[in-house]
N, C-alpha and C. Protein backbone atom coordinates (compact mmCIF):
# COMPACT_ATOMS: atom_id res chain seq x y z
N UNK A 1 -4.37 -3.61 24.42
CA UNK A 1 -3.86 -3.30 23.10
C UNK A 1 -4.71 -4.01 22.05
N UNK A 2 -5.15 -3.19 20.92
CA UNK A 2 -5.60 -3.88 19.63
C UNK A 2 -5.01 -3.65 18.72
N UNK A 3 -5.45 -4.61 17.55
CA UNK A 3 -4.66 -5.02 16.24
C UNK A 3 -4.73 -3.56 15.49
N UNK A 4 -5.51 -2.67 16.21
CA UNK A 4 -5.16 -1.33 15.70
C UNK A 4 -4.27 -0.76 15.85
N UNK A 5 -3.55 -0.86 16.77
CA UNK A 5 -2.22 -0.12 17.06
C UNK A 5 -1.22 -0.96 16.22
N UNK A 6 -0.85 -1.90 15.99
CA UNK A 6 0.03 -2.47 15.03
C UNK A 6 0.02 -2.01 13.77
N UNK A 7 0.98 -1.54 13.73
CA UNK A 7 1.06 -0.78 11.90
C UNK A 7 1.40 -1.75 10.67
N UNK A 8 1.75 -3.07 11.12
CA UNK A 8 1.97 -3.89 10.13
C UNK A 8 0.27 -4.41 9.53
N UNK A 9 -0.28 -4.74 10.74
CA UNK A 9 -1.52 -5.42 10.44
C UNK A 9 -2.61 -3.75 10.06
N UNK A 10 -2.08 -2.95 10.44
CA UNK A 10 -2.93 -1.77 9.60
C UNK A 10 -2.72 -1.60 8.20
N UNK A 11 -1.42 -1.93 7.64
CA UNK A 11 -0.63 -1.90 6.53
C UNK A 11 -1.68 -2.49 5.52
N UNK A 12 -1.49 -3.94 6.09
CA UNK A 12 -2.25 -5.32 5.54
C UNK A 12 -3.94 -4.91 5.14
N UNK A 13 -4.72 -4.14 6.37
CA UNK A 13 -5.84 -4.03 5.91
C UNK A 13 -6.19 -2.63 5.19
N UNK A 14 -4.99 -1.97 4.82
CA UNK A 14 -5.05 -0.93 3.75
C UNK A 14 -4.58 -1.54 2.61
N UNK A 15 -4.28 -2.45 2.37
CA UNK A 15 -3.84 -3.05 1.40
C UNK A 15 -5.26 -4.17 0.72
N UNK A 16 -5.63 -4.88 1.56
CA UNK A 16 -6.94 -5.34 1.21
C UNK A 16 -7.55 -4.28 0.92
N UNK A 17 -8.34 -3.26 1.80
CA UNK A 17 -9.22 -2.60 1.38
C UNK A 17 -9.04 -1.77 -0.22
N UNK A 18 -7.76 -1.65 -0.57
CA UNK A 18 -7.11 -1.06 -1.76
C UNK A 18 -7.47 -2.61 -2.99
N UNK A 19 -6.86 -3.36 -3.11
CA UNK A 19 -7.04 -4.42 -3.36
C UNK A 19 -8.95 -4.86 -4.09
N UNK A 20 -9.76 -4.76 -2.91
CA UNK A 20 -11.17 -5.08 -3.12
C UNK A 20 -11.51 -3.42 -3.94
N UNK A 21 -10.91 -2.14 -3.74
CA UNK A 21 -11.44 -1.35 -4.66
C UNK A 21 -11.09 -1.20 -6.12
N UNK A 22 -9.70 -1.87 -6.12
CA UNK A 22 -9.42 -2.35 -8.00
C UNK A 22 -10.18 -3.33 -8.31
N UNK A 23 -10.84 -4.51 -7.40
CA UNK A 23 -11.36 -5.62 -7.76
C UNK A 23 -12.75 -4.92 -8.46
N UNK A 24 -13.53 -3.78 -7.76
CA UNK A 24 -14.76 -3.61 -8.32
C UNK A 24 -14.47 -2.23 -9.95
N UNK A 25 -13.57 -1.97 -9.07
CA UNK A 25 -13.24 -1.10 -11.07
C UNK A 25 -12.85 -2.14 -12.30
N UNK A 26 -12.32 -3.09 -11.96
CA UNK A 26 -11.84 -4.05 -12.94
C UNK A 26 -13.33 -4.64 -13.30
N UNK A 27 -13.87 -4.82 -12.63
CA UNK A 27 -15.43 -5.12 -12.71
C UNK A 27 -16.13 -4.65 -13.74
N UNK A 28 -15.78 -3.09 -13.12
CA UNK A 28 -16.61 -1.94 -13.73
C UNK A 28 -16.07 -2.18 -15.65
N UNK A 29 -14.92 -2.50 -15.57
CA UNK A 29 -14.43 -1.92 -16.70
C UNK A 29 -15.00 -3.53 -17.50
N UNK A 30 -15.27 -4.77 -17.08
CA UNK A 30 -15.67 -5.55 -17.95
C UNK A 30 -16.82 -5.34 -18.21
N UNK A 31 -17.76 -4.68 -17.10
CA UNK A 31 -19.37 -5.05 -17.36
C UNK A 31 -19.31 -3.73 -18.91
N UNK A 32 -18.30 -2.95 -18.90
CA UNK A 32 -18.65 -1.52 -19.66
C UNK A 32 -17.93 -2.35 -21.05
N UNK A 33 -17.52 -3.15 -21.04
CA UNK A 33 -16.18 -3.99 -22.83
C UNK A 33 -17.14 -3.62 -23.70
N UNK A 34 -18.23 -3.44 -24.04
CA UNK A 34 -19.37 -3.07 -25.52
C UNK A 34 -19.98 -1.42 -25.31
N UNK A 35 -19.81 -0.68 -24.14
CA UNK A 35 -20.07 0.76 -24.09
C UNK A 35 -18.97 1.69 -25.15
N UNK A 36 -19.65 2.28 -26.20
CA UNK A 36 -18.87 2.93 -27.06
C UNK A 36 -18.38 4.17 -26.13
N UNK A 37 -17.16 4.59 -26.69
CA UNK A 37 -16.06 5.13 -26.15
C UNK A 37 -15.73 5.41 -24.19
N UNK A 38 -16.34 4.07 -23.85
CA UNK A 38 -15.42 3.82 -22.74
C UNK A 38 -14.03 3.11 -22.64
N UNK A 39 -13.52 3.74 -21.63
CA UNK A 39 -12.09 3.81 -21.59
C UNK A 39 -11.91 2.83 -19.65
N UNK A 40 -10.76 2.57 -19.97
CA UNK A 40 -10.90 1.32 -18.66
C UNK A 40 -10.05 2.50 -17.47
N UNK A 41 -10.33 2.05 -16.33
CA UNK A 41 -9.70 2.79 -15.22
C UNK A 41 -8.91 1.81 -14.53
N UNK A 42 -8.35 1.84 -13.72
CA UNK A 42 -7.54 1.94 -12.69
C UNK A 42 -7.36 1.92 -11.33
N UNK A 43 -7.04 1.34 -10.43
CA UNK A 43 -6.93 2.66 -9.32
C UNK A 43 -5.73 2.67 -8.56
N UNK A 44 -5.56 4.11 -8.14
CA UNK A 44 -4.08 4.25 -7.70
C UNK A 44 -3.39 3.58 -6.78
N UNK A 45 -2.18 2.71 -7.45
CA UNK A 45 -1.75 2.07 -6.46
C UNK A 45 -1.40 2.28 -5.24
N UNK A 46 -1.11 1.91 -4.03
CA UNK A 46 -1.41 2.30 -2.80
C UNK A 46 0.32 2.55 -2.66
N UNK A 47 0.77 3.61 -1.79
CA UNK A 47 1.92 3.90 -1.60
C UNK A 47 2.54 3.49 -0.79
N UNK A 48 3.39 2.34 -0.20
CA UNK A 48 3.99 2.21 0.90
C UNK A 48 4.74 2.87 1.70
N UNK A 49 5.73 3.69 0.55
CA UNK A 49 6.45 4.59 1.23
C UNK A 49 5.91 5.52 2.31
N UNK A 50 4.86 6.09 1.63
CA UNK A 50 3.64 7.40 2.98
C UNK A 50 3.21 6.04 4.03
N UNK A 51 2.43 4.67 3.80
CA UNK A 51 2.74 3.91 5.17
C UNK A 51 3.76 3.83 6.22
N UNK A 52 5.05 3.87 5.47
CA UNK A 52 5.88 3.65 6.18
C UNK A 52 6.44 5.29 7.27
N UNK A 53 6.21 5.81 6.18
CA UNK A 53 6.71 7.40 6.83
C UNK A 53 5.27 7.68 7.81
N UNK A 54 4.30 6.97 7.47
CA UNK A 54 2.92 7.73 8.71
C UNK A 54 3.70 6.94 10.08
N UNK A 55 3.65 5.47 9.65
CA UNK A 55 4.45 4.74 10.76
C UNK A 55 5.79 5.45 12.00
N UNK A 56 6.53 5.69 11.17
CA UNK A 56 7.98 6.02 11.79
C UNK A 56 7.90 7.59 12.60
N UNK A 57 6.78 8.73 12.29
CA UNK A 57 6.36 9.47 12.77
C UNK A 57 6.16 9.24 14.50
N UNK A 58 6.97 10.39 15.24
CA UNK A 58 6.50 10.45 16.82
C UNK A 58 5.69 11.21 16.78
N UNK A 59 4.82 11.30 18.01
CA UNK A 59 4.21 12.62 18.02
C UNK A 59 5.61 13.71 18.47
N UNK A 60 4.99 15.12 18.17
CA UNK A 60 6.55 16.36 19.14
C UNK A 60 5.83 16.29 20.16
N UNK A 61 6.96 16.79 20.92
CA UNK A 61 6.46 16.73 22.70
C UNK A 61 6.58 18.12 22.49
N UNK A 62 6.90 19.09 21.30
CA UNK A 62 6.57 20.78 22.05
C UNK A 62 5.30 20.94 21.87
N UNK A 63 4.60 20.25 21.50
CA UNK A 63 3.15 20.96 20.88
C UNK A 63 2.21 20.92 22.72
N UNK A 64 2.57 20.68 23.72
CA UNK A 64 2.13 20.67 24.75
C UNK A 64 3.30 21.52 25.78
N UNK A 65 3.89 21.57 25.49
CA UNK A 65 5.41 21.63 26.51
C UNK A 65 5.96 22.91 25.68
N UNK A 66 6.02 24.39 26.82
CA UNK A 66 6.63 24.99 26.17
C UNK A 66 8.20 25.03 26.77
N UNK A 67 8.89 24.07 27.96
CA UNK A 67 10.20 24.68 27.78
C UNK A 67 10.93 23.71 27.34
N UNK A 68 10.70 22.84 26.52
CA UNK A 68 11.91 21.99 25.38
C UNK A 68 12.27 22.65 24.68
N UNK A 69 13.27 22.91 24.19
CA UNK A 69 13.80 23.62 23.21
C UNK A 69 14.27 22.62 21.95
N UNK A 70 14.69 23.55 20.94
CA UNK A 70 14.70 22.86 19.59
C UNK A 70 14.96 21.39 19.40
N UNK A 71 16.24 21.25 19.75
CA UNK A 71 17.15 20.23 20.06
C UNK A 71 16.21 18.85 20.34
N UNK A 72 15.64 18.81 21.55
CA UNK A 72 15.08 17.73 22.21
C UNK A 72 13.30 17.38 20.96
N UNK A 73 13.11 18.26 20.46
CA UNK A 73 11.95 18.34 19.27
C UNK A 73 12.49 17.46 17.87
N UNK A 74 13.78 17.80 17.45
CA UNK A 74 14.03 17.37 16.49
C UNK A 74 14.17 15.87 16.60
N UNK A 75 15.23 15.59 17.51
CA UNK A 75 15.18 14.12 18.16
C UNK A 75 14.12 13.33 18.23
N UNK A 76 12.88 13.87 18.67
CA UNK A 76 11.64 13.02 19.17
C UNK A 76 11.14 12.79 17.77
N UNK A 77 11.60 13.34 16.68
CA UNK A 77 10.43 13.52 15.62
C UNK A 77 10.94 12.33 15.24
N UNK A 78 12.61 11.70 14.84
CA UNK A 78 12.85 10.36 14.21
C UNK A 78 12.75 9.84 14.39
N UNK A 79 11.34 8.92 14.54
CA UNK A 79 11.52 7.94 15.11
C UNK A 79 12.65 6.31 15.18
N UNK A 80 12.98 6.12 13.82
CA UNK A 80 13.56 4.93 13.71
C UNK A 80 15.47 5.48 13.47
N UNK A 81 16.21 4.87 13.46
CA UNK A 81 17.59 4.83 13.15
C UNK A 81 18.18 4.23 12.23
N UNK A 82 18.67 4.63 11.19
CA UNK A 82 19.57 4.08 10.22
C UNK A 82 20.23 3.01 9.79
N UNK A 83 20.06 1.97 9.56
CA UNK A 83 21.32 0.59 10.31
C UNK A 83 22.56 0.19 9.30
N UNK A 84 21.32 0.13 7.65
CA UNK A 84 22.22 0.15 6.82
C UNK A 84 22.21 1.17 5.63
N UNK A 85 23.01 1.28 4.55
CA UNK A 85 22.36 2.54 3.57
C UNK A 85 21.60 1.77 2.49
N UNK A 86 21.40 0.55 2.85
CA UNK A 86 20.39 0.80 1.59
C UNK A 86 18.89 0.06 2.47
N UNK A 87 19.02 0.69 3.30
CA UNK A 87 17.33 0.40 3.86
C UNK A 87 16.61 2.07 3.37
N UNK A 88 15.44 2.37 3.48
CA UNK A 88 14.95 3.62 3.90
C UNK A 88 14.66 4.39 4.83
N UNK A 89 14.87 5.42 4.68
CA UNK A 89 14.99 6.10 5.79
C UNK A 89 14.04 7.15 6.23
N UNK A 90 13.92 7.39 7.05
CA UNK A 90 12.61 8.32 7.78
C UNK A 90 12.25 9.15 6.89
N UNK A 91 12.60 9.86 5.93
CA UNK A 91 12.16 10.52 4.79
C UNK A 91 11.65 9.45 4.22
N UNK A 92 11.66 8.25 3.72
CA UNK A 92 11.03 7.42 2.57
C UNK A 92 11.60 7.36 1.75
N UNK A 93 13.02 7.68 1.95
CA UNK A 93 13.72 7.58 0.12
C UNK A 93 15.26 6.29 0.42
N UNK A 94 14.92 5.76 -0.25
CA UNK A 94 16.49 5.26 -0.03
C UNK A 94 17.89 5.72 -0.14
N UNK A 95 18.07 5.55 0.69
CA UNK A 95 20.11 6.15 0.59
C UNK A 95 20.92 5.21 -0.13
N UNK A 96 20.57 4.11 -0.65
CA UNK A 96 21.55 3.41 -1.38
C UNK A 96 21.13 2.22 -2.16
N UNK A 97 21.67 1.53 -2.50
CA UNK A 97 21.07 0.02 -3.42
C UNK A 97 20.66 0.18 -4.28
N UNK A 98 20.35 -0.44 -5.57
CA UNK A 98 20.03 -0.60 -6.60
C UNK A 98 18.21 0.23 -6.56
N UNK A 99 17.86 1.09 -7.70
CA UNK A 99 16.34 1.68 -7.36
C UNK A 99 15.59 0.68 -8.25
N UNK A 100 14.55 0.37 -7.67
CA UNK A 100 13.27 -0.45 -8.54
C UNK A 100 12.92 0.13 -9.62
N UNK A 101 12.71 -0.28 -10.98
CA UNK A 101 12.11 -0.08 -11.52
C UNK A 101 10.21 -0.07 -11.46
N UNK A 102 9.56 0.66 -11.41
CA UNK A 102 8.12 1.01 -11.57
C UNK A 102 7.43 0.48 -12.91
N UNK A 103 6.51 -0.38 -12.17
CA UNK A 103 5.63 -1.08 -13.84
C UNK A 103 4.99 0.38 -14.49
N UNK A 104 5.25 0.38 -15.85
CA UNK A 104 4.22 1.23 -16.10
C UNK A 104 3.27 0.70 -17.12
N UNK A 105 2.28 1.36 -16.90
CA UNK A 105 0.71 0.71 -17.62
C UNK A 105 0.87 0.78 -18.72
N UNK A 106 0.63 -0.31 -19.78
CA UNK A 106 0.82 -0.09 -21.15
C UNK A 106 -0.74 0.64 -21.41
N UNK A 107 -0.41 0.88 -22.51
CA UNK A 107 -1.23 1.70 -23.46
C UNK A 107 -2.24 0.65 -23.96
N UNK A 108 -4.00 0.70 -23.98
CA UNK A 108 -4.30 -0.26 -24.78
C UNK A 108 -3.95 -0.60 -26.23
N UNK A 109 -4.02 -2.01 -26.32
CA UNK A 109 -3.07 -2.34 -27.38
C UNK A 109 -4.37 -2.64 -28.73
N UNK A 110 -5.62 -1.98 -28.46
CA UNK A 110 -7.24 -2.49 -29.26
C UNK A 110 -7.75 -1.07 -29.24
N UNK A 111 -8.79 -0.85 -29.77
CA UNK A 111 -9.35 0.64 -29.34
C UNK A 111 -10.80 -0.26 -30.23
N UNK A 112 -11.94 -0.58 -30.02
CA UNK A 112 -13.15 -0.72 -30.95
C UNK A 112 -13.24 0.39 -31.75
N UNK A 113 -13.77 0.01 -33.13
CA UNK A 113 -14.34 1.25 -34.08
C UNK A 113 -15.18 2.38 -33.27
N UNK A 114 -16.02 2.07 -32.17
CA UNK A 114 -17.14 2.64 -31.70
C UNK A 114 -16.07 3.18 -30.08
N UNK A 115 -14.61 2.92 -30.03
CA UNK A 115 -13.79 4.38 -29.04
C UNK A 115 -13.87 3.45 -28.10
N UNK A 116 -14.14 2.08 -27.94
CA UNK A 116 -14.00 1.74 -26.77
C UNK A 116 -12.67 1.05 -26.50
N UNK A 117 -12.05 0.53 -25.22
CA UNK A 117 -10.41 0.51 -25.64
C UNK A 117 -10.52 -0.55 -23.95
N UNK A 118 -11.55 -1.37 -24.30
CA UNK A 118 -11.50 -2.50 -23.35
C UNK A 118 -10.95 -3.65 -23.55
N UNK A 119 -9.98 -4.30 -23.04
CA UNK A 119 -9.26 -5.25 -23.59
C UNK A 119 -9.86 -6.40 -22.46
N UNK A 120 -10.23 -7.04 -22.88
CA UNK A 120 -10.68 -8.16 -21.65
C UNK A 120 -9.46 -8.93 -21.10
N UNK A 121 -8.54 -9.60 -21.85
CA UNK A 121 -7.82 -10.21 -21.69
C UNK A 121 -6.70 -9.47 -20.51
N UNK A 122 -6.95 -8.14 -20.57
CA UNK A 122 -6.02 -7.07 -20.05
C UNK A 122 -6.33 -7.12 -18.43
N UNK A 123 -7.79 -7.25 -18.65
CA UNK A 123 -8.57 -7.12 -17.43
C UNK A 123 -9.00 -7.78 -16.41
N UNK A 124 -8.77 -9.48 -17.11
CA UNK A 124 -8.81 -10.43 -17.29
C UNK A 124 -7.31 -10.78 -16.21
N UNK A 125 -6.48 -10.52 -16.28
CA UNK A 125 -5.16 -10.93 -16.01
C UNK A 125 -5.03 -9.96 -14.41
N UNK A 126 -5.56 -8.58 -14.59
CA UNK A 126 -5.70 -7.52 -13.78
C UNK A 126 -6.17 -8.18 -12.67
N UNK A 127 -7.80 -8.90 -12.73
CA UNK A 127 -8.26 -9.68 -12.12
C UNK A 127 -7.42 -10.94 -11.41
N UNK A 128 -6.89 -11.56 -11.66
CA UNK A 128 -6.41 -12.86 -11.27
C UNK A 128 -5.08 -11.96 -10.55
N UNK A 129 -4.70 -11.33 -10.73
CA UNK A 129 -3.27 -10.14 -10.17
C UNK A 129 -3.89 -9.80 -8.58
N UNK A 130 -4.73 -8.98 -8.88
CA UNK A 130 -5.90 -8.49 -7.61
C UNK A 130 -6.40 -9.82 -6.98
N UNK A 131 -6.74 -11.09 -7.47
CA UNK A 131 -7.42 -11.68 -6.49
C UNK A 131 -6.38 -12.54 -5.55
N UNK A 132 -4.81 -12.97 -6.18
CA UNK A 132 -3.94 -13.86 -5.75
C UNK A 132 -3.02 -12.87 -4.92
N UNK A 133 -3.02 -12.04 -4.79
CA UNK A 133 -2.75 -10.46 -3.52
C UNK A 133 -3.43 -10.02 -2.65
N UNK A 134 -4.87 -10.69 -3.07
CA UNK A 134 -5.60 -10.69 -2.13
C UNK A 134 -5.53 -11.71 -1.03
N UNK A 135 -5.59 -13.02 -1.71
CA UNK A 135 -5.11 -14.10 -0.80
C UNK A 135 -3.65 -14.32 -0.09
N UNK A 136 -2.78 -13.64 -0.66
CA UNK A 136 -1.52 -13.20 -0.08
C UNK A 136 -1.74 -12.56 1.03
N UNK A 137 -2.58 -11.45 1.34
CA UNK A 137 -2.48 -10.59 2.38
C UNK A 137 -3.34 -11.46 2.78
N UNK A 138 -4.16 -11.59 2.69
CA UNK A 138 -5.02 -12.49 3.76
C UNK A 138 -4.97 -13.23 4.83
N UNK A 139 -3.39 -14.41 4.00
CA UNK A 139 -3.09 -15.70 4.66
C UNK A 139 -1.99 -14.91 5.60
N UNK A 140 -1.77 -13.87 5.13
CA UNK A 140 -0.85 -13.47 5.70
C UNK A 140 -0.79 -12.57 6.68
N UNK A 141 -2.10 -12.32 7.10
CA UNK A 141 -2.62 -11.21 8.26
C UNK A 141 -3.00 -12.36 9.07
N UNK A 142 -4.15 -13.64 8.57
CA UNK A 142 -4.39 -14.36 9.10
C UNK A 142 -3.07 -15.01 9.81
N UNK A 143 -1.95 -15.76 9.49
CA UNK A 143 -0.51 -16.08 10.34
C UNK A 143 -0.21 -14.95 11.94
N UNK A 144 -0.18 -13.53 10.75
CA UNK A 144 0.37 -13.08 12.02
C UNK A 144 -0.81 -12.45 13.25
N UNK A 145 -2.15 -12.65 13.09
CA UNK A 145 -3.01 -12.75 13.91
C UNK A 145 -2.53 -14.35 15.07
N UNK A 146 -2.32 -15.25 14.27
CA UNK A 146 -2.01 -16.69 14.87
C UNK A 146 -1.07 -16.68 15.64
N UNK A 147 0.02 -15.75 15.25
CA UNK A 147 1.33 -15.22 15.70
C UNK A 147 1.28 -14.56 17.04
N UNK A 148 0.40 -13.86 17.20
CA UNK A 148 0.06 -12.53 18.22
C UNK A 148 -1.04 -13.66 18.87
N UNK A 149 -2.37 -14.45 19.18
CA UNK A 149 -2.71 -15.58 19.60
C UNK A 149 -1.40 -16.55 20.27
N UNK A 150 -0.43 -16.68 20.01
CA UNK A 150 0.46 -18.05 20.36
C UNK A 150 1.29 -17.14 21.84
N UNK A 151 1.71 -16.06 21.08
CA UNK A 151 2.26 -15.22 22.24
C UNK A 151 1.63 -14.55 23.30
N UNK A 152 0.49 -14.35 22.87
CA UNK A 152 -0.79 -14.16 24.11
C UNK A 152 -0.71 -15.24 25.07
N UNK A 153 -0.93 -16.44 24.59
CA UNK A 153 -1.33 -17.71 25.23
C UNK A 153 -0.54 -18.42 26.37
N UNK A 154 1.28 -17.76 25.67
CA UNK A 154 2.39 -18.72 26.45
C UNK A 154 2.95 -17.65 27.43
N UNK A 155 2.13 -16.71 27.12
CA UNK A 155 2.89 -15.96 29.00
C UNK A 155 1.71 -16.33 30.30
């Protein structure tokens, strides 16, 4: 078995790799702060919910097998079970609990005479956001690598 098959630690390095590609647009968007009418980008935050739903996915056993019938198909497809209502559920949506509010991106709050609408300070903060999430996942792939090492070791 490898750390590939674990969907947590796949999670983690879609999350870095997401992570290091805002780090170089945030980049992009300081080296551009004096390019007339550039505008700063972004990049799309990474979705957990589709992680979680690629995760919880079985394969069907009809796609090889033609005498299962419906019944035994539908079953195989859920993978996980329900426990409480306000966890999520194999669709990705929650059945209950309070819903998160979603940051949304303010508007630049500067625009230069010459259309450019780079706020450093904006970008600036973006940066230090991206790099201390970075070290979050890090220390934190690194543990449960240490984790999966300790339990290797003591059987």
């Amino acid at each position: 078995m490898t750390t590939q098959n674990l969907t947590l630690l796949n999670a983690m390095v879609q999350k870095m790799d997401w992570l290091e590609e805002r780090q170089k647009v945030i980049a992009q968007n300081i080296a551009n702060a004096d390019t007339p009418g550039y505008r700063p980008n972004d990049v799309t935050p990474i979705d957990f919910k589709s992680i979680l739903g690629k995760a919880t996915q079985t394969p069907s056993l009809t796609s090889g097998l033609s005498g299962i019938g419906a019944g035994a198909a539908s079953s195989a497809t859920s993978g996980l079970a329900l426990t409480n209502a306000a966890h999520l559920n194999v669709g990705g949506t929650s059945t209950g609990g309070t819903k998160s509010q979603e940051r949304q991106e303010k508007h630049p709050y500067e625009v230069a005479p010459a259309g450019n609408a780079v706020v450093l300070e904006e970008q600036l903060l973006k940066m230090n956001e991206t790099y201390t999430d970075h070290r979050f996942i890090t220390n934190l792939y690194q543990k449960n690598i240490d984790m999966l090492k300790t339990a290797i070791r003591s059987q």
